[in-house]
C-alpha atoms as a PDB file:
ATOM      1  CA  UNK A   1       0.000   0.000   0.000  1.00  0.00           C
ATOM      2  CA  UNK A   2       2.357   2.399   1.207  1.00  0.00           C
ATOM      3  CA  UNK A   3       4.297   1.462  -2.639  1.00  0.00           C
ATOM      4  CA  UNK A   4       1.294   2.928  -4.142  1.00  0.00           C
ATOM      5  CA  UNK A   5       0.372   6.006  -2.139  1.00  0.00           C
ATOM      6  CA  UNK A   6       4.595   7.051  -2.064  1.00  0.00           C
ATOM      7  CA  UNK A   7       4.448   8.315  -5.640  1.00  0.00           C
ATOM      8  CA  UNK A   8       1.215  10.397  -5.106  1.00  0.00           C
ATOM      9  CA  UNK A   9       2.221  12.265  -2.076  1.00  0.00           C
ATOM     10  CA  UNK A  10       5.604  13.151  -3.730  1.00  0.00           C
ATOM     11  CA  UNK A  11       2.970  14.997  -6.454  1.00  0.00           C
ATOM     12  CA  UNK A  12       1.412  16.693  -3.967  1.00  0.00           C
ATOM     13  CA  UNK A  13       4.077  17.612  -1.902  1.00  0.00           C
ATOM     14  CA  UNK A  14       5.517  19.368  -5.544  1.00  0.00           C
ATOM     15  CA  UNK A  15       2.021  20.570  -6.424  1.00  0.00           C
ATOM     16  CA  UNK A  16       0.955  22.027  -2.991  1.00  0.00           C
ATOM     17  CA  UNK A  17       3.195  24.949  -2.719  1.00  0.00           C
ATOM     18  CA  UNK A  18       2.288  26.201  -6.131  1.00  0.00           C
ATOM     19  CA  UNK A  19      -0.749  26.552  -5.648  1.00  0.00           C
ATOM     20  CA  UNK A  20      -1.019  28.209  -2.318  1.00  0.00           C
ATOM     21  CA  UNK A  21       1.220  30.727  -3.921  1.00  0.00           C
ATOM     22  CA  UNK A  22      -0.214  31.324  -7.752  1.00  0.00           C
ATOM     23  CA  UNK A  23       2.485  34.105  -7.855  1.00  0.00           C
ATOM     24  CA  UNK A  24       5.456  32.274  -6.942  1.00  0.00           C
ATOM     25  CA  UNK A  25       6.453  31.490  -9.972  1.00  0.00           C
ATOM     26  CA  UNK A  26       6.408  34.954 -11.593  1.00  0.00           C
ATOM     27  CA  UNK A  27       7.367  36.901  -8.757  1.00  0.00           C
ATOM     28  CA  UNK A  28      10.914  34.844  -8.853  1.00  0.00           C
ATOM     29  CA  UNK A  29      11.219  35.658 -12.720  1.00  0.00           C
ATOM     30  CA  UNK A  30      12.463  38.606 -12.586  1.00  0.00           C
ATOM     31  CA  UNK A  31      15.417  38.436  -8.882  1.00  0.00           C
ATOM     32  CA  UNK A  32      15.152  42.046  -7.979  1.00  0.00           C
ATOM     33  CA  UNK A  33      11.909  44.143  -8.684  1.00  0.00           C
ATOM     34  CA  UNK A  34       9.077  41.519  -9.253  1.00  0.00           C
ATOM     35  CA  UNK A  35       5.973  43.345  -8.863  1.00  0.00           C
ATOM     36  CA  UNK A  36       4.600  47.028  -9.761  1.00  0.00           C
ATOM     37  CA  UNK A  37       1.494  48.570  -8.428  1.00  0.00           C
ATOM     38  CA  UNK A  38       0.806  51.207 -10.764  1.00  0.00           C
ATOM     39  CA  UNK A  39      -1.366  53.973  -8.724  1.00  0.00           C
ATOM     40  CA  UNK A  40      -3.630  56.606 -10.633  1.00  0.00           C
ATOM     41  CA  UNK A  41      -3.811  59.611  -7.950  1.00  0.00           C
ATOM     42  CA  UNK A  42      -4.740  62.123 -10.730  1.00  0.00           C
ATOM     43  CA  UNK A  43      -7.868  63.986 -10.866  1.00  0.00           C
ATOM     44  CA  UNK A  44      -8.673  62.349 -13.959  1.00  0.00           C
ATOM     45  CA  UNK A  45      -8.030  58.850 -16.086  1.00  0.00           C
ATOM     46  CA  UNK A  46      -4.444  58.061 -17.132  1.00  0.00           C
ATOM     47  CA  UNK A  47      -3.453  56.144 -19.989  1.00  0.00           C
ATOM     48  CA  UNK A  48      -0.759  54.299 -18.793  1.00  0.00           C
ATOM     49  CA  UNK A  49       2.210  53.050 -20.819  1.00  0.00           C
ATOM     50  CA  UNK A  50       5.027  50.492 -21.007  1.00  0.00           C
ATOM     51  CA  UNK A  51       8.071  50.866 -23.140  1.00  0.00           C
ATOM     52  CA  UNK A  52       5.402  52.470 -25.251  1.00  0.00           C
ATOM     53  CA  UNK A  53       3.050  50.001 -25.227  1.00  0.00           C
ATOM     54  CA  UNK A  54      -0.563  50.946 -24.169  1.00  0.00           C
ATOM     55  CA  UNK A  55      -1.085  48.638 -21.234  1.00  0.00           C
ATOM     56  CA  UNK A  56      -4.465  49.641 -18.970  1.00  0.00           C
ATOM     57  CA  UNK A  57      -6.290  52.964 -18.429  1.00  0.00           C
ATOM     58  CA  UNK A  58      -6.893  53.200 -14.851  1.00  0.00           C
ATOM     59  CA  UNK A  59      -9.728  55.523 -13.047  1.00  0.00           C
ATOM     60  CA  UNK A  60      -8.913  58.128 -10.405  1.00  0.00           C
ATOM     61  CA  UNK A  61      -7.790  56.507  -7.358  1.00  0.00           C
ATOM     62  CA  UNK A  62      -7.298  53.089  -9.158  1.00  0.00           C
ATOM     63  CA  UNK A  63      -4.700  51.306  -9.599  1.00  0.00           C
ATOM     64  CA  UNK A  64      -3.476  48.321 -11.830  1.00  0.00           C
ATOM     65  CA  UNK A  65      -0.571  45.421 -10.922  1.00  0.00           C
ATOM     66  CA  UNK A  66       2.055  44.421 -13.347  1.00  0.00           C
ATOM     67  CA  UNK A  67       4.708  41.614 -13.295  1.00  0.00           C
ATOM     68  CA  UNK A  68       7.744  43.022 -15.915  1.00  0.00           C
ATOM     69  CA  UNK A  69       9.181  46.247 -16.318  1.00  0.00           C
ATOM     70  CA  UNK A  70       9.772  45.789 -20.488  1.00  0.00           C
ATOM     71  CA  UNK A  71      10.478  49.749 -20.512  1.00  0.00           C
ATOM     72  CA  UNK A  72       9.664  52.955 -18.847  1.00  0.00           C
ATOM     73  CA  UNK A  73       6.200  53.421 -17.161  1.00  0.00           C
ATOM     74  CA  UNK A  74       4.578  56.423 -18.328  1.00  0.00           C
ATOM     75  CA  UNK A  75       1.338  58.075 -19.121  1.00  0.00           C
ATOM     76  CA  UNK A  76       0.797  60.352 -21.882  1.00  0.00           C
ATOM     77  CA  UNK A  77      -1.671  62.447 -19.658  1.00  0.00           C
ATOM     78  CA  UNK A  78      -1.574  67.284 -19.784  1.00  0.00           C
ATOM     79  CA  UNK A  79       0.816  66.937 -22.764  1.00  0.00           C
ATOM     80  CA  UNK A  80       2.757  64.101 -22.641  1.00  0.00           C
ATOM     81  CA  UNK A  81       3.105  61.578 -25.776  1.00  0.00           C
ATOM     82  CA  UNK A  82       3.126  57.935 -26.409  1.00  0.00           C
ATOM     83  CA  UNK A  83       6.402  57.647 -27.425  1.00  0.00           C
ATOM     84  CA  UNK A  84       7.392  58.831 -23.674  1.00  0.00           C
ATOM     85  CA  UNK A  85       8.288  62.474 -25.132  1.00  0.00           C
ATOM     86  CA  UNK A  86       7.293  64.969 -22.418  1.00  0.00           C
ATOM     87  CA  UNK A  87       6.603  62.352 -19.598  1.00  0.00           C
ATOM     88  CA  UNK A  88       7.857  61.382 -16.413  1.00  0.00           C
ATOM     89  CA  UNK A  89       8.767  58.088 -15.963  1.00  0.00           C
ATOM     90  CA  UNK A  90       9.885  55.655 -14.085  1.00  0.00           C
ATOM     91  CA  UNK A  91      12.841  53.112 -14.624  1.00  0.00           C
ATOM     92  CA  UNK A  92      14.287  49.844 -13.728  1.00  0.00           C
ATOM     93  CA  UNK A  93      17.483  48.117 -14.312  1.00  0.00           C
ATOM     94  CA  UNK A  94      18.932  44.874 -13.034  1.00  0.00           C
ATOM     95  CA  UNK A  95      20.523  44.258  -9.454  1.00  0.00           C
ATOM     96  CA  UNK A  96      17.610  46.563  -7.879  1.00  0.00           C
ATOM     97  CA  UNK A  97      18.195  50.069  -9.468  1.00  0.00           C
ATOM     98  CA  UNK A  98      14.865  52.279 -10.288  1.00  0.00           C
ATOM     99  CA  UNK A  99      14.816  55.760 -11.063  1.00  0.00           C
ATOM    100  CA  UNK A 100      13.140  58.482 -12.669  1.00  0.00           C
ATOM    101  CA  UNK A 101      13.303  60.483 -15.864  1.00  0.00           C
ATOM    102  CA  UNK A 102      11.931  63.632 -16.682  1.00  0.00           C
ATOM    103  CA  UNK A 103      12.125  65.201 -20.347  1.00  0.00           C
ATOM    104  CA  UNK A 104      14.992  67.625 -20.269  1.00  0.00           C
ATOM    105  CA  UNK A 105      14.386  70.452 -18.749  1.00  0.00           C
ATOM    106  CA  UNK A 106      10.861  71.295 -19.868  1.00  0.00           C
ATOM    107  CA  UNK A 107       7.864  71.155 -18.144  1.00  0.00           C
ATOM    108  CA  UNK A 108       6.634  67.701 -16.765  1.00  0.00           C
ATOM    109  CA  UNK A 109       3.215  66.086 -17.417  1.00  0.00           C
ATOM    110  CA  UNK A 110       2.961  64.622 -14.407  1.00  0.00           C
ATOM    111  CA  UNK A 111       4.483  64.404 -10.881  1.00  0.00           C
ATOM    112  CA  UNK A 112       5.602  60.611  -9.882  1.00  0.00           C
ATOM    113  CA  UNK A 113       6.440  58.810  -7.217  1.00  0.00           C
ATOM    114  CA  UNK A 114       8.374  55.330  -6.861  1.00  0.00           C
ATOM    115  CA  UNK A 115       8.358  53.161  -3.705  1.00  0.00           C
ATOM    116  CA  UNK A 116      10.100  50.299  -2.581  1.00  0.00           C
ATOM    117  CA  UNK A 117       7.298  48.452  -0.921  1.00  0.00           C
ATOM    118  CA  UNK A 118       7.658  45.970   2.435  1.00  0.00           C
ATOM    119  CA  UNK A 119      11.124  47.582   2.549  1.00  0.00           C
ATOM    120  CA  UNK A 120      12.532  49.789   5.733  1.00  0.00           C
ATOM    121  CA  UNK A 121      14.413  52.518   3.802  1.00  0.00           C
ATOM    122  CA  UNK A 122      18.256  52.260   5.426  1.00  0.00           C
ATOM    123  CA  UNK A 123      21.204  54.112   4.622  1.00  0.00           C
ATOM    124  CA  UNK A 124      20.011  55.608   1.345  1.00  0.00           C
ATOM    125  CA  UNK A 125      18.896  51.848   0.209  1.00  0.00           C
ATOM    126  CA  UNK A 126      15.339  51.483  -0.754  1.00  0.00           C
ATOM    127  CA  UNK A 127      13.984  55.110   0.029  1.00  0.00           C
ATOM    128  CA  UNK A 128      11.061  56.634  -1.973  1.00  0.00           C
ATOM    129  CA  UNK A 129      11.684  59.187  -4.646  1.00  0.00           C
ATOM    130  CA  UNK A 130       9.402  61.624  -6.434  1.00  0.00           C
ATOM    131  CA  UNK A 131       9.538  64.021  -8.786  1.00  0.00           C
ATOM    132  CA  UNK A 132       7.017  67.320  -9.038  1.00  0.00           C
ATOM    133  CA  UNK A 133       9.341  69.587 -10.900  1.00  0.00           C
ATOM    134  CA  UNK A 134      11.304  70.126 -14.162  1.00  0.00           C
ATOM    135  CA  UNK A 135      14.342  70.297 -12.063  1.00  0.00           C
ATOM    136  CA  UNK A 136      13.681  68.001  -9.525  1.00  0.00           C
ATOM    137  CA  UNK A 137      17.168  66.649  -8.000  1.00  0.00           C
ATOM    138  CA  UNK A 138      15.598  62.907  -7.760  1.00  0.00           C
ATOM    139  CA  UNK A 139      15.037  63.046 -11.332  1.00  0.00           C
ATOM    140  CA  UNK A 140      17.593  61.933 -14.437  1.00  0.00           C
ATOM    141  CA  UNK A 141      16.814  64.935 -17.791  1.00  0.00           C
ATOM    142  CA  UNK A 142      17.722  62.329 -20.205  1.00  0.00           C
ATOM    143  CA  UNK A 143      17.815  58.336 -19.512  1.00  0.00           C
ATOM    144  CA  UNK A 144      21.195  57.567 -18.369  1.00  0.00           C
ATOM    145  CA  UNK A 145      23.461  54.841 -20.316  1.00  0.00           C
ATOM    146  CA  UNK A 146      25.330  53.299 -17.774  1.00  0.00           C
ATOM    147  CA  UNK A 147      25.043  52.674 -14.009  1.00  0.00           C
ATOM    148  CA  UNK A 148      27.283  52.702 -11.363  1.00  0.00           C
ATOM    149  CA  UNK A 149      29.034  49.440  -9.871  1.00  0.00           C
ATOM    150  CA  UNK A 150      27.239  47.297  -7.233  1.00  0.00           C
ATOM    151  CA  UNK A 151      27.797  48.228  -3.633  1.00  0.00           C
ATOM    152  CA  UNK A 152      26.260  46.733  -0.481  1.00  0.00           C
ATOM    153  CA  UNK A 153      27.715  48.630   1.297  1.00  0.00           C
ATOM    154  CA  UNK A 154      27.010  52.114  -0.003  1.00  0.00           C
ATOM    155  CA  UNK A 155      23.463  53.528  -1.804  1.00  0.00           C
ATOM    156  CA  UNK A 156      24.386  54.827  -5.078  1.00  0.00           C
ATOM    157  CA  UNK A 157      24.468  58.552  -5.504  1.00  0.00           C
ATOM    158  CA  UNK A 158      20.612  60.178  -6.830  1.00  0.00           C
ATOM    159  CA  UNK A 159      19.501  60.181  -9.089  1.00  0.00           C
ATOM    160  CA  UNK A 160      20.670  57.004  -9.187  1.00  0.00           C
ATOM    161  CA  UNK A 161      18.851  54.475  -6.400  1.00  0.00           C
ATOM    162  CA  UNK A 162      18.818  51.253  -5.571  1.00  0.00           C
ATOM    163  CA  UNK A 163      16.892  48.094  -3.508  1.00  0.00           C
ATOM    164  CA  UNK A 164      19.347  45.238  -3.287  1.00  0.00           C
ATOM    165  CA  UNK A 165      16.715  42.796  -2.228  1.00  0.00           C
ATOM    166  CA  UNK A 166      15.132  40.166  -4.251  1.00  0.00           C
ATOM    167  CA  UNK A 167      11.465  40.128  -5.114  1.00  0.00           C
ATOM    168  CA  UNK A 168      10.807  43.588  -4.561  1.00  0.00           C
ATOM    169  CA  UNK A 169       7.465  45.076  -4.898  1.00  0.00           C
ATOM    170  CA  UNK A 170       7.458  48.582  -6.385  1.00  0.00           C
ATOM    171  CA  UNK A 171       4.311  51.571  -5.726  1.00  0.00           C
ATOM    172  CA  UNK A 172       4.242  53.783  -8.533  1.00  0.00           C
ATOM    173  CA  UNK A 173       1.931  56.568  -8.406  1.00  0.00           C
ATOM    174  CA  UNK A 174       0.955  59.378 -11.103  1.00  0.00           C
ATOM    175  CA  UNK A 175       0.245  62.515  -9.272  1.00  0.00           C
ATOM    176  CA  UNK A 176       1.086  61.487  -5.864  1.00  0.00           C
ATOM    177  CA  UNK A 177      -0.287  65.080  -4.863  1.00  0.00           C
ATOM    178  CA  UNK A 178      -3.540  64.725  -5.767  1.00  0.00           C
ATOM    179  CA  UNK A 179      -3.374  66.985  -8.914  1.00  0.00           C
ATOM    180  CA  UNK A 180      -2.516  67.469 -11.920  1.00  0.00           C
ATOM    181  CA  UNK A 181       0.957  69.406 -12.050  1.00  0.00           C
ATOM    182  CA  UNK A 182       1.922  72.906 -12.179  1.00  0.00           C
ATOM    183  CA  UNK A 183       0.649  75.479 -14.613  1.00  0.00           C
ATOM    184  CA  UNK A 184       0.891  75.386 -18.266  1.00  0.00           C
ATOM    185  CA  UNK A 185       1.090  77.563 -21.300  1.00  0.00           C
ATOM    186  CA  UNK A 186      -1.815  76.562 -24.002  1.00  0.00           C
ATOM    187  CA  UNK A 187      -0.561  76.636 -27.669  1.00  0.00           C
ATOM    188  CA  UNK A 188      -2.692  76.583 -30.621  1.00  0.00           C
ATOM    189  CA  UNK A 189      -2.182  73.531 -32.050  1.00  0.00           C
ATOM    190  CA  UNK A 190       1.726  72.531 -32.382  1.00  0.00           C
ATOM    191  CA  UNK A 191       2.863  75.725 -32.471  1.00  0.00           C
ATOM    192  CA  UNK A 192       5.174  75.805 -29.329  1.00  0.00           C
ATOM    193  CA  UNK A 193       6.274  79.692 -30.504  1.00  0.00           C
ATOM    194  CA  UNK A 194       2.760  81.041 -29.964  1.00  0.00           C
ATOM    195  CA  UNK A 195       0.502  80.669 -26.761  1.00  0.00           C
ATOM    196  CA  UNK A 196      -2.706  81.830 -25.593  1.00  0.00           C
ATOM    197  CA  UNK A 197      -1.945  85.828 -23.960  1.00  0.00           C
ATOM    198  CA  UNK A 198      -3.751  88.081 -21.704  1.00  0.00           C
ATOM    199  CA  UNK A 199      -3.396  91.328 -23.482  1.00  0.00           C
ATOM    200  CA  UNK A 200      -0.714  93.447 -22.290  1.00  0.00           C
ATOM    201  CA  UNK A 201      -0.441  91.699 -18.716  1.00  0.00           C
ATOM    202  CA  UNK A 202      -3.328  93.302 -17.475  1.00  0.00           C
ATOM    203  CA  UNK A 203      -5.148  91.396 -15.033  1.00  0.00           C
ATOM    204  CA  UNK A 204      -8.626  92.925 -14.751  1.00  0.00           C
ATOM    205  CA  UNK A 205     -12.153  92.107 -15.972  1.00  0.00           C
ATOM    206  CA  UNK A 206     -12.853  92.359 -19.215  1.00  0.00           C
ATOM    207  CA  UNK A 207      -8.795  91.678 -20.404  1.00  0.00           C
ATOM    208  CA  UNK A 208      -9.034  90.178 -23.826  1.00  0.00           C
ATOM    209  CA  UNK A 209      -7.445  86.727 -24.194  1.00  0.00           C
ATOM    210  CA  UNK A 210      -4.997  86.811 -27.635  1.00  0.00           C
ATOM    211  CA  UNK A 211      -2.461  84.742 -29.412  1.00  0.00           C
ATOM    212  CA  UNK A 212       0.996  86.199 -28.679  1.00  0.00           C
ATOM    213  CA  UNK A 213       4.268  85.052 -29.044  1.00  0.00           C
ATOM    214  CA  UNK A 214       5.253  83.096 -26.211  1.00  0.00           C
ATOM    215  CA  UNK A 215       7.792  85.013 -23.386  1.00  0.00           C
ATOM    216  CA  UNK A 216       7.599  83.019 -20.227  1.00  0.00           C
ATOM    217  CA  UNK A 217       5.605  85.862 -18.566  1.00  0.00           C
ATOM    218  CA  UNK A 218       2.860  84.879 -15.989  1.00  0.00           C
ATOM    219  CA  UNK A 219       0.508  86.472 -18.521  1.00  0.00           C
ATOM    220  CA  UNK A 220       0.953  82.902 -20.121  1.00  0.00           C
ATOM    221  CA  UNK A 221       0.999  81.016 -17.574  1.00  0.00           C
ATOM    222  CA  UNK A 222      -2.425  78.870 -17.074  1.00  0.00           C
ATOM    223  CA  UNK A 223      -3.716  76.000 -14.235  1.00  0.00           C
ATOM    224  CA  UNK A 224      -6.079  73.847 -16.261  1.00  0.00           C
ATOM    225  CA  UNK A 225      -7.056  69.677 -16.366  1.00  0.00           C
ATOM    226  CA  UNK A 226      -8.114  67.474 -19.231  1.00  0.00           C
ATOM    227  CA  UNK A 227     -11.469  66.532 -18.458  1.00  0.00           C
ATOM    228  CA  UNK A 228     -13.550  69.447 -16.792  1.00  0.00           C
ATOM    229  CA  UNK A 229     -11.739  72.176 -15.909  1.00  0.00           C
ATOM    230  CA  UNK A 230     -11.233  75.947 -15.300  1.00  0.00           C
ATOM    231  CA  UNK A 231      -8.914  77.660 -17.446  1.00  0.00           C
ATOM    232  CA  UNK A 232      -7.229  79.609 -14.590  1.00  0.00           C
ATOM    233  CA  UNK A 233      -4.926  82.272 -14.685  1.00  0.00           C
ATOM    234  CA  UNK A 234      -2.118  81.022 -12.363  1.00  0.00           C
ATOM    235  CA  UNK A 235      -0.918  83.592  -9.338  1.00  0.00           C
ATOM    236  CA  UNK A 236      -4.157  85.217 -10.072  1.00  0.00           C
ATOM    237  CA  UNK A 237      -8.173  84.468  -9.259  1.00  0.00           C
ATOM    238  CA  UNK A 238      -8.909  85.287 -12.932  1.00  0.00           C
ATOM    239  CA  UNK A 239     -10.199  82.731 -15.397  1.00  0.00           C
ATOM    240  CA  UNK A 240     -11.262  82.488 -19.082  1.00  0.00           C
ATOM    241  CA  UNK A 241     -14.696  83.682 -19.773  1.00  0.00           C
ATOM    242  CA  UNK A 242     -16.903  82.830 -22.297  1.00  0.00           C
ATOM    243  CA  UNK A 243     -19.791  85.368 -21.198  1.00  0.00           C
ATOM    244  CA  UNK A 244     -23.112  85.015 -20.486  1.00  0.00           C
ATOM    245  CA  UNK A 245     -24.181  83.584 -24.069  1.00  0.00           C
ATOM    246  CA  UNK A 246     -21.057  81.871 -25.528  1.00  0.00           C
ATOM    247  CA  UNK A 247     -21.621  81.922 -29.477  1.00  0.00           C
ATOM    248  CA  UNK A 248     -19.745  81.017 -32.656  1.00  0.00           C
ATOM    249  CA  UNK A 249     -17.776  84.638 -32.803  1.00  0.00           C
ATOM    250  CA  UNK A 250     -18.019  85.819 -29.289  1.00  0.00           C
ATOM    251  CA  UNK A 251     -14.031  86.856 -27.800  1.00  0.00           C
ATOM    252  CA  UNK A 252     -12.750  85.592 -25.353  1.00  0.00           C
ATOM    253  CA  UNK A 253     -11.613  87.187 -21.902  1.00  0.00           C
ATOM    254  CA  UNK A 254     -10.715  86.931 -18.609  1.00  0.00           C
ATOM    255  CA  UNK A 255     -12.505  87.282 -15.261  1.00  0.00           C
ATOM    256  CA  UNK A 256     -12.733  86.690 -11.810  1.00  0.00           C
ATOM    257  CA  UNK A 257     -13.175  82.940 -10.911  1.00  0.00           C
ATOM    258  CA  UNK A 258     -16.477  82.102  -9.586  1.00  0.00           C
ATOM    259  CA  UNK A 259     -17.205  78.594  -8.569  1.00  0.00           C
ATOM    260  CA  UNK A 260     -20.143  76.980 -10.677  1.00  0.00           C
ATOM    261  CA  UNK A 261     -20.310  80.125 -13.116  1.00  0.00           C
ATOM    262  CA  UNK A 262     -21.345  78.433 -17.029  1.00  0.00           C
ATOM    263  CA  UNK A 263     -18.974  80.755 -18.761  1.00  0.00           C
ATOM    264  CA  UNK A 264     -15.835  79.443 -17.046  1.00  0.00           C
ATOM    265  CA  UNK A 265     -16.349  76.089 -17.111  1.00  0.00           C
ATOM    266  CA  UNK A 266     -14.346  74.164 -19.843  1.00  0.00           C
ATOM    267  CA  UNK A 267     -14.037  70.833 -20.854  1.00  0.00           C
ATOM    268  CA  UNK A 268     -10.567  69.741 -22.008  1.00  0.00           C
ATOM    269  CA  UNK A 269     -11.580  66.623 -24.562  1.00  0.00           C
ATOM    270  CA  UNK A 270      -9.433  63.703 -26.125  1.00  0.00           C
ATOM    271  CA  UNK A 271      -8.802  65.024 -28.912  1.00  0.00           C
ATOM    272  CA  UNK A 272      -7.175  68.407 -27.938  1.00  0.00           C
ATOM    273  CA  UNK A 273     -10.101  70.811 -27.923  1.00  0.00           C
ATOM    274  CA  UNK A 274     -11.235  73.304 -25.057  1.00  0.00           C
ATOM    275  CA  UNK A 275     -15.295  73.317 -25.063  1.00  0.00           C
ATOM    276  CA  UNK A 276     -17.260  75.539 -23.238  1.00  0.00           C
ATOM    277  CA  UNK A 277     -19.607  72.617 -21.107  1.00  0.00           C
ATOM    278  CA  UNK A 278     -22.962  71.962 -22.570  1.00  0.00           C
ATOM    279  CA  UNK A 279     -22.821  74.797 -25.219  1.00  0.00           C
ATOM    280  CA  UNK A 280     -21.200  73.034 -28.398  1.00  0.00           C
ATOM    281  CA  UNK A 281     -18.785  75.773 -28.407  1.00  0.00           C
ATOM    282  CA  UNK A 282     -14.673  75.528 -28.676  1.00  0.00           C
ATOM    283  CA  UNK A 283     -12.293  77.629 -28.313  1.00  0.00           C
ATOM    284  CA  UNK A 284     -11.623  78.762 -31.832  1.00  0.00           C
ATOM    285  CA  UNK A 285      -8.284  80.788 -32.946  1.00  0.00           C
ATOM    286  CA  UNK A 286     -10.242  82.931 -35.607  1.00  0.00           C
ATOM    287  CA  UNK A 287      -9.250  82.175 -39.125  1.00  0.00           C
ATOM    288  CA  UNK A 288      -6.100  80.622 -37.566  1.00  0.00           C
ATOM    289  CA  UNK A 289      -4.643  83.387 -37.934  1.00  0.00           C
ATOM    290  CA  UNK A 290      -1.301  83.729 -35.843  1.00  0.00           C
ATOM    291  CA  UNK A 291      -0.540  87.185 -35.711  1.00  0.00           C
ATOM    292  CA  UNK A 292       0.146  89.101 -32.198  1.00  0.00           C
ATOM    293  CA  UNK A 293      -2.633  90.462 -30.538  1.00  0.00           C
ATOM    294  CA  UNK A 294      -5.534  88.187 -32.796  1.00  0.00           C
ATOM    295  CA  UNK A 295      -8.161  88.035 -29.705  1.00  0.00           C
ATOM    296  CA  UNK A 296      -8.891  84.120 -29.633  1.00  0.00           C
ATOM    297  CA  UNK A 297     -12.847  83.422 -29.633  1.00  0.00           C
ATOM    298  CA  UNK A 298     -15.632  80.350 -28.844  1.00  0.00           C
ATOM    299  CA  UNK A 299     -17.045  78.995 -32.291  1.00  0.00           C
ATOM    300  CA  UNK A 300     -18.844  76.174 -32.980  1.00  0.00           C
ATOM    301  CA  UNK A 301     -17.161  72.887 -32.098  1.00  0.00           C
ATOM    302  CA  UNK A 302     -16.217  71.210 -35.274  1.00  0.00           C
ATOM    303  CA  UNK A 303     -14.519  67.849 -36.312  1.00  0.00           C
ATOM    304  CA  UNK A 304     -10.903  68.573 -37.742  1.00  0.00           C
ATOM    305  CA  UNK A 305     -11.494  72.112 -37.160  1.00  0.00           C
ATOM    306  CA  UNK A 306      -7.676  72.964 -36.870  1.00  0.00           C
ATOM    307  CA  UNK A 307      -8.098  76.418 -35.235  1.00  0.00           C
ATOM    308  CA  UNK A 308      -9.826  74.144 -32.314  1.00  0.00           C
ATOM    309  CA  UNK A 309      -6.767  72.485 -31.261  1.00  0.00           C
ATOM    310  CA  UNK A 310      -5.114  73.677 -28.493  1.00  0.00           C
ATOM    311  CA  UNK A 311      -1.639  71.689 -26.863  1.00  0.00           C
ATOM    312  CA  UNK A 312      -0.166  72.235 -23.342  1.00  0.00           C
END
């Protein structure tokens, strides 16, 4: 008897711990960062990417869990493209490095966050990094080529960090501050040498809202969302208004933000277009027509309407 029941429980002795622990297997495939929980903390959906391949869309506060790191992890989210150009992302390498890449020295789409999870952070090993800025110090501008020599002993030097522990589970989170980042200057279309102006920096009611060429000043710079949105006037409590009855050849201006107020509340769609909410009206460029000073307008939203396309 015990002849015939020997071969059986050596099965189930090789059978048992596999499947009390479905992620055994996969978690040992790859020795040092095995796991990602991929966080959306964003006011709005992500898209999120890796190595430039669309992987999941996640929901505000959701979050998906991958099990390889076949590139960067990115989301093309306020600007950012699916190729990783103008992203922030974040980075693996072999013997436990991660780090984080922003896009030169331009403006960031989103902040990020990495976390070595179930790991007390010791001696510059395994601490959290995030990055919020274009010149955050945590953050590579460019991807970097080469990495330093293993040490036990001694953590790397940022923005170069490292986890020397096998089967590490890794938090990344988009927006880890709860919003979307920083303010933004709004270009019609791909024109990166013109952006959306309040005439002559002055910041009172009424203040027509032009196309100038863009000069870094804070009459360019904007605080706006995909999704529903103000168009806000950063530093300031002015927003874009769209009066009382928006219409195809109405201009465009600023005012002060009110909360709930119709003619300041914008919807930044998919396809790169700033609608005044419930109207069927977009923010038009008029005759897209580039020169200084040409006071932008609403017009009727229209498919492949050019002059409707606005980039930040």
């Amino acid at each position: 008897m015990w002849r015939l029941l020997q071969p059986l429980l050596l099965l189930a002795l090789t059978i048992w711990p596999l499947l009390a622990n479905p992620l055994r297997e996969t978690r040992q495939s790859v020795p040092y960062a095995s796991q990602f929980i991929v966080r959306n903390s964003c006011p709005g959906p992500i898209l999120l990417y890796i190595g430039e391949t669309l992987e999941s869309r996640i929901q505000p506060g959701g979050n998906v869990t991958k099990f390889s790191a076949p590139g960067f992890f990115f989301t093309d989210a306020v600007g950012g493209n699916p190729d990783g150009s103008g992203t922030t992302r974040a980075g693996f390498f072999d013997q436990g490095y991660y780090y984080i890449v922003r896009d030169g020295n331009g403006p960031i789409n989103t902040g990020l966050r990495v976390e070595p999870l179930y790991r007390t952070p010791s001696a510059g090993f395994c601490v959290p990094i995030e990055c919020n800025s274009p010149t955050c110090a945590s953050g590579f501008s460019q991807p970097p080529t080469r990495f330093p020599p293993v040490n036990d002993a001694v953590a790397p030097t940022p923005p170069y960090y490292r986890c020397p522990f096998q089967n590490t589970t890794y938090a990344i989170t988009f927006c880890p501050s709860g919003t979307w980042h920083g303010t933004r200057q709004i270009h019609p279309g791909n024109n990166v040498n013109k952006c959306l102006d309040v005439r002559g920096a002055v910041f009172e009611n009424g203040t027509p809202a032009q196309i100038y060429d863009c000069n870094g000043t804070p009459a360019q710079d904007w605080y706006l969302n995909w999704g529903s949105t103000k168009v806000r006037l950063a530093g300031t409590n002015f927003c874009l208004d769209a009066g009382e009855n928006p219409a195809s050849g109405v201009g465009m201006k600023i005012w002060q933000c009110y909360d709930d107020l119709p003619a300041q509340q914008w919807y930044y769609t998919d396809d790169n277009r700033l609608a005044v909410e419930g109207k069927g009206q977009c923010l038009d460029l008029p005759n897209g027509v580039l020169t200084n000073s040409n006071q932008v307008q609403t017009w009727q939203c229209t498919d492949g309407n050019t002059n409707q396309v606005w980039m930040f």
